[in-house]
C-alpha atoms as a PDB file:
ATOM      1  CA  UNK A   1     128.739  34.290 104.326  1.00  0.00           C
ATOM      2  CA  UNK A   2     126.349  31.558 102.665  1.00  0.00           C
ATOM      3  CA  UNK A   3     126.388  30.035  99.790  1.00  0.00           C
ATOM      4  CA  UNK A   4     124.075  32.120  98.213  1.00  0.00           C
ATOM      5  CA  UNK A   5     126.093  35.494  99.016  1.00  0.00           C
ATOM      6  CA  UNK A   6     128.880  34.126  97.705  1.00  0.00           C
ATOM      7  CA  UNK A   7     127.745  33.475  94.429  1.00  0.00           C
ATOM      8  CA  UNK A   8     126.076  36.353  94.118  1.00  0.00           C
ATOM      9  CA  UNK A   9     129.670  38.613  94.856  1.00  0.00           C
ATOM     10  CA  UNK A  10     131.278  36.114  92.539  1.00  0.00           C
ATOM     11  CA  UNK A  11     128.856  37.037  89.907  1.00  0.00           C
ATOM     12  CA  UNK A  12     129.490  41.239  91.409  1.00  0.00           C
ATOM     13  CA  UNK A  13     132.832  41.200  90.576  1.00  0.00           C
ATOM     14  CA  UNK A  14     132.530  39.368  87.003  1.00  0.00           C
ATOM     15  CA  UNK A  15     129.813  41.988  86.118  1.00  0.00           C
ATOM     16  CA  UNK A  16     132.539  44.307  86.566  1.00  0.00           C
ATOM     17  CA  UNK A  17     135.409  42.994  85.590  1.00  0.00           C
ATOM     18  CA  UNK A  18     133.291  43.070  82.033  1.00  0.00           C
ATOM     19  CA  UNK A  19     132.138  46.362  82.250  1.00  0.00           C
ATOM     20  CA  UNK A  20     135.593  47.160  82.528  1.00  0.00           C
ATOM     21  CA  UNK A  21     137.817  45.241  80.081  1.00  0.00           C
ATOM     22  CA  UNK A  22     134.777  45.602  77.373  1.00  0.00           C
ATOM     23  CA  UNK A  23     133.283  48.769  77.930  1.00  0.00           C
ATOM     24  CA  UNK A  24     135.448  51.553  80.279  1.00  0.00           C
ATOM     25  CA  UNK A  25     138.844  50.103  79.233  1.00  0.00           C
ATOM     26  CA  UNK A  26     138.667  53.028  76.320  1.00  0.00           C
ATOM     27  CA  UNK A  27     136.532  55.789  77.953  1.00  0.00           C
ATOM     28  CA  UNK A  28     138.627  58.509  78.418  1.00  0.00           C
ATOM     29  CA  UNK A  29     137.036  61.814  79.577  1.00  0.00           C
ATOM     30  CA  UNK A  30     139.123  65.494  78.058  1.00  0.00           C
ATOM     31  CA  UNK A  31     142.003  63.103  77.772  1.00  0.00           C
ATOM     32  CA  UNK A  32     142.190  63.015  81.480  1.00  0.00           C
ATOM     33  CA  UNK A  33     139.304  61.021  83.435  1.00  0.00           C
ATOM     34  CA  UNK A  34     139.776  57.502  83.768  1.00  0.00           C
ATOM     35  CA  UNK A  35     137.368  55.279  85.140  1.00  0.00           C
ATOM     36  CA  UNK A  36     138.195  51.966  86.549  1.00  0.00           C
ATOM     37  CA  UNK A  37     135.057  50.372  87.617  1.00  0.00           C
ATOM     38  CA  UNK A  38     136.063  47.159  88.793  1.00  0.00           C
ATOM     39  CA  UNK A  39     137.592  48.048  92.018  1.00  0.00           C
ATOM     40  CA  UNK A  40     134.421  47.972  93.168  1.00  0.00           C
ATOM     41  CA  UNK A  41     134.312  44.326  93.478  1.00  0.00           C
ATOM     42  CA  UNK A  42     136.807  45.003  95.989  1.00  0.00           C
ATOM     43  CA  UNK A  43     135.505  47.886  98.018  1.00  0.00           C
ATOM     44  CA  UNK A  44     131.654  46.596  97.647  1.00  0.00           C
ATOM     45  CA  UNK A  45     133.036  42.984 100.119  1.00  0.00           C
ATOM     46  CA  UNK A  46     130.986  42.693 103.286  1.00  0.00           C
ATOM     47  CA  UNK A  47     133.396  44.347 106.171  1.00  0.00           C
ATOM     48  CA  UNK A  48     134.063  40.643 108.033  1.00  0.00           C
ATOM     49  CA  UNK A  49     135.556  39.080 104.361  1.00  0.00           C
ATOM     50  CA  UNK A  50     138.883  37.615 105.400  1.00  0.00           C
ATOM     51  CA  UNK A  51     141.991  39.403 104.590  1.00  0.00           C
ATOM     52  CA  UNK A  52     143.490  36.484 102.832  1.00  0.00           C
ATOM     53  CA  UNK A  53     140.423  35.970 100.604  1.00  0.00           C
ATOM     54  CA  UNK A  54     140.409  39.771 100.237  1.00  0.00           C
ATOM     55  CA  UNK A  55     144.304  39.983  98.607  1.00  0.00           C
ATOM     56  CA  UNK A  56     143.424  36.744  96.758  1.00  0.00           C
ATOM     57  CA  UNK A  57     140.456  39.105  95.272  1.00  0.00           C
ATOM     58  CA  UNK A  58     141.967  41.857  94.595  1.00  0.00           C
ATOM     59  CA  UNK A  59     145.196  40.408  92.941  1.00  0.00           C
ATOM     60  CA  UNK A  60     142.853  38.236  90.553  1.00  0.00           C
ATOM     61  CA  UNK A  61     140.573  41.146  89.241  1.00  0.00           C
ATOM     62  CA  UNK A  62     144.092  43.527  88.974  1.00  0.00           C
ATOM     63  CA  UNK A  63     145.759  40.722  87.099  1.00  0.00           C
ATOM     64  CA  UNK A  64     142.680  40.328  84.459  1.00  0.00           C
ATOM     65  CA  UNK A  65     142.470  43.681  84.089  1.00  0.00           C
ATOM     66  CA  UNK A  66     146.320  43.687  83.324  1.00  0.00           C
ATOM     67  CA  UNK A  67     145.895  41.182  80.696  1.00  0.00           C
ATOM     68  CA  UNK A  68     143.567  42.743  78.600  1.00  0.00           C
ATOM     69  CA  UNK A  69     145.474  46.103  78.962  1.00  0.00           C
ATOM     70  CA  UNK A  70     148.578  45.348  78.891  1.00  0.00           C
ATOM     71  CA  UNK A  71     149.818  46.789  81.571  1.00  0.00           C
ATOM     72  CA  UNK A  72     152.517  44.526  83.265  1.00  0.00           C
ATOM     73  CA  UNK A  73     151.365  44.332  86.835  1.00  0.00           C
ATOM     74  CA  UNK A  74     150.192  47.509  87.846  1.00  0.00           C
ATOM     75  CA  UNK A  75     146.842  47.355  88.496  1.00  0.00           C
ATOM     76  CA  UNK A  76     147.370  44.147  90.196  1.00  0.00           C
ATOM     77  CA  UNK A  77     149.249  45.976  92.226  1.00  0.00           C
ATOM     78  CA  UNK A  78     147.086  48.648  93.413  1.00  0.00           C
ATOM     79  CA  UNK A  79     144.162  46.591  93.877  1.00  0.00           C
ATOM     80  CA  UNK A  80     146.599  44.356  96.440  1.00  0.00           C
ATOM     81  CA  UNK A  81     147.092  47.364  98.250  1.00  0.00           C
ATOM     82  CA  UNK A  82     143.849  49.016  98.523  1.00  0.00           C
ATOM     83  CA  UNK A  83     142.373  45.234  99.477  1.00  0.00           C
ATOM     84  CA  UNK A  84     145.546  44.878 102.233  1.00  0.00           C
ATOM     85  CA  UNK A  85     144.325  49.044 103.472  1.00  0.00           C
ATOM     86  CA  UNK A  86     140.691  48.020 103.390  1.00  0.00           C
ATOM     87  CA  UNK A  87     140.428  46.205 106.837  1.00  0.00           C
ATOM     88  CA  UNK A  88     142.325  49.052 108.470  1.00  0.00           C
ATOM     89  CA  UNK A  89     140.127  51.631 107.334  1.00  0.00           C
ATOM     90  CA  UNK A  90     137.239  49.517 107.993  1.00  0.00           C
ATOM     91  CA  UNK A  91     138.334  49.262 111.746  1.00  0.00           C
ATOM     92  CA  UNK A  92     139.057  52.577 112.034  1.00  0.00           C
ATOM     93  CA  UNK A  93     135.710  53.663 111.008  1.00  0.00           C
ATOM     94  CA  UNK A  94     134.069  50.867 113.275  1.00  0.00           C
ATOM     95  CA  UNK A  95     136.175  52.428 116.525  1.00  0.00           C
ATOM     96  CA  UNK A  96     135.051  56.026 115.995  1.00  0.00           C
ATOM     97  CA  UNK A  97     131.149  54.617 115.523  1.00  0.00           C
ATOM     98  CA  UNK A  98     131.450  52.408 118.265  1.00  0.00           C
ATOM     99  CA  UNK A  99     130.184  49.909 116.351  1.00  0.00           C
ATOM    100  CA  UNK A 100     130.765  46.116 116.427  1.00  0.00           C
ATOM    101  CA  UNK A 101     130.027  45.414 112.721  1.00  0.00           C
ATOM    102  CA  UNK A 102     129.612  47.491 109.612  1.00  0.00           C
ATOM    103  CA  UNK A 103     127.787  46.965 106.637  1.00  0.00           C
ATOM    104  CA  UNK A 104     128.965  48.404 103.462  1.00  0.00           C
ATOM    105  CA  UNK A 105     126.817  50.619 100.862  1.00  0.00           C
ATOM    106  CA  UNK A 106     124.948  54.021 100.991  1.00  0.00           C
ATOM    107  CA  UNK A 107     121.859  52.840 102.742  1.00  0.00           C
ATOM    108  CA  UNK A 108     123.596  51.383 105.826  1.00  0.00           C
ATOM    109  CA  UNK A 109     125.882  53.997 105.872  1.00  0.00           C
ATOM    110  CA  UNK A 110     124.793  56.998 104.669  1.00  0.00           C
ATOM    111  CA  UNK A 111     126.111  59.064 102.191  1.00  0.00           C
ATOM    112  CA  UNK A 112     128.935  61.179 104.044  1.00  0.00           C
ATOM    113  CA  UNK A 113     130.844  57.835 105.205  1.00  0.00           C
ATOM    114  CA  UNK A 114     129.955  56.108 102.595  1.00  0.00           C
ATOM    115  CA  UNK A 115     132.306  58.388 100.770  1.00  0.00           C
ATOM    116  CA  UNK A 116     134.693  58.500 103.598  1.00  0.00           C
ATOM    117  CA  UNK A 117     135.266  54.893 103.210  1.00  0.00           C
ATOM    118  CA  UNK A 118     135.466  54.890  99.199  1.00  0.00           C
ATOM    119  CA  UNK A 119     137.283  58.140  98.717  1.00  0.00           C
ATOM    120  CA  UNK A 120     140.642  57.508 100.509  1.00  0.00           C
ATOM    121  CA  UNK A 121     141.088  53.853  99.076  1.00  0.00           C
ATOM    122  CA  UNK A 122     140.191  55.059  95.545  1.00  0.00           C
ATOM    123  CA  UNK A 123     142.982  57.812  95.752  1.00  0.00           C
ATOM    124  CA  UNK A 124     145.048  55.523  96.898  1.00  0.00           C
ATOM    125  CA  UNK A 125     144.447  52.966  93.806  1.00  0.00           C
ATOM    126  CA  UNK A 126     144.864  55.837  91.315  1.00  0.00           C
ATOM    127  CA  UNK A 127     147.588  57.657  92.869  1.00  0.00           C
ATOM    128  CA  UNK A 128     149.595  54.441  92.867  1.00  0.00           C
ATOM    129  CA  UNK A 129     148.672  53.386  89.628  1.00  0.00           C
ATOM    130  CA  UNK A 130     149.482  56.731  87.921  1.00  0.00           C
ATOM    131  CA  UNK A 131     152.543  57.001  89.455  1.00  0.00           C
ATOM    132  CA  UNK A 132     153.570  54.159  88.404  1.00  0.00           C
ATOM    133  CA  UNK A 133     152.939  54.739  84.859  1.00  0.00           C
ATOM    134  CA  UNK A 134     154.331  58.143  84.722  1.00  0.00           C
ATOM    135  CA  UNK A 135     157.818  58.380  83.026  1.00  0.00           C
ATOM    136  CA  UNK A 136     159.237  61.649  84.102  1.00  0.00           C
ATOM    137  CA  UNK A 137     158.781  64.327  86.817  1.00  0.00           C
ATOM    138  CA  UNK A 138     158.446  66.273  84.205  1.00  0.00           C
ATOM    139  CA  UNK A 139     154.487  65.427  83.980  1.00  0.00           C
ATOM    140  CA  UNK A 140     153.746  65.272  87.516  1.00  0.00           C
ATOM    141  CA  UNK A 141     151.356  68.377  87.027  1.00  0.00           C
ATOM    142  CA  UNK A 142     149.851  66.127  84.404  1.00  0.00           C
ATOM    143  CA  UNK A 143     149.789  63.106  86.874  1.00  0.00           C
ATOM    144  CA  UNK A 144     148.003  65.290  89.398  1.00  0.00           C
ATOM    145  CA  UNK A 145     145.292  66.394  87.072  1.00  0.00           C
ATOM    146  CA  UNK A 146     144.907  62.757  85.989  1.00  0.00           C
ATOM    147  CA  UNK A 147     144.390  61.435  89.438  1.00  0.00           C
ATOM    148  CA  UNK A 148     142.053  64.335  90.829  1.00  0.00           C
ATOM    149  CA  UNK A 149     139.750  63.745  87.357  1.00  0.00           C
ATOM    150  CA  UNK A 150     139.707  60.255  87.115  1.00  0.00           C
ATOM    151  CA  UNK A 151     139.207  59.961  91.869  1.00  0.00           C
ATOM    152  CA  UNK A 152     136.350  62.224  90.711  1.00  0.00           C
ATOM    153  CA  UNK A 153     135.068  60.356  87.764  1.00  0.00           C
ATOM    154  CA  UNK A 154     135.004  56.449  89.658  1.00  0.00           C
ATOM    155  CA  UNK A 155     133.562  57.897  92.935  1.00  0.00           C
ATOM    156  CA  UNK A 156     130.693  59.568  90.865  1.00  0.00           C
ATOM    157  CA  UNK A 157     130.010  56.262  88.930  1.00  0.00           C
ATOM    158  CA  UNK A 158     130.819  53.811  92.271  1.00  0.00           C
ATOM    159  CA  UNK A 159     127.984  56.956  93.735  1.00  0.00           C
ATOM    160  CA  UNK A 160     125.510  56.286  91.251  1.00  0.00           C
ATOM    161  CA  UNK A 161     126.075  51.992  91.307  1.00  0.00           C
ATOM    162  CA  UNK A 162     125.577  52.033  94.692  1.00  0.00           C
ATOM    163  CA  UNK A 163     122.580  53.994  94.643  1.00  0.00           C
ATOM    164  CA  UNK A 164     121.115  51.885  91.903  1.00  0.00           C
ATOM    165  CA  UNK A 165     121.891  48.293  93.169  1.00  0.00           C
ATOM    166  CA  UNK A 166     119.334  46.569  94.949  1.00  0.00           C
ATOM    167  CA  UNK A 167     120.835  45.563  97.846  1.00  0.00           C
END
């Protein structure tokens, strides 16, 4: 990765890491959709980032986020283990193409694995990180609704970024 790629991520990830703690922090849709925009700077990584550089990634924009919402550690915690599941699923992908490198984004891609790639590490992330915060089993049908809504809401907004960006 050059120089100029890796400013240009750098400045990715800030972009929405402040579209997050400024603007989607409090956008909540029918009291169930959450979206959390900023695990994109994650997901968005070329394929061949390293997996140290990856973690280090993901626990830094987790841990701001967890600052400004007071949240202890949790999504810090989710992004660390959708970055540490990322290479796997990248590989996994790359052995059933045949492929000996992958480029991330719609246009490389394509739509359908595109969404194969995002959709499993985004459940993931939410799953975790509304389990985590639920209190009781008594609101796991809650929990359930919470995750499907707010899976739906961040794929449909990573969708339209993707589509939009000008890479």
């Amino acid at each position: 990765m050059s120089l100029r790629e890796a400013i240009q991520y750098t400045l990715m990830i800030l972009l929405y890491l402040i579209v997050q703690i400024f603007f989607l922090r409090n956008v909540v849709l029918f009291n169930y959709a959450f979206c959390f925009i900023y695990i994109a700077g994650v997901l968005m990584l070329p394929a061949d980032t390293d997996r140290m550089y990856l973690l280090l990634i993901g626990f830094a924009t987790g841990f701001m986020v967890d600052v400004f919402s007071n949240t202890f550690g949790m999504h810090a915690f989710a992004t660390v283990l959708i970055a540490y599941i990322r290479p796997f699923l990248i590989h996994y992908q790359m052995e059933a193409k045949g492929a000996e490198r992958m480029d991330i984004g719609i246009r490389s891609q394509g739509l359908g694995a595109f969404l194969a790639y995002i959709l499993p590490l985004i459940l993931i992330h939410h799953a975790v990180l509304f389990v985590m915060e639920m209190n009781n089993f008594g609101m796991i049908l809650y929990t359930l609704i919470r995750i499907g809504a707010s899976v739906l809401l961040t794929t449909i907004l990573l969708v339209l970024l993707e589509l939009f960006s000008k890479r």
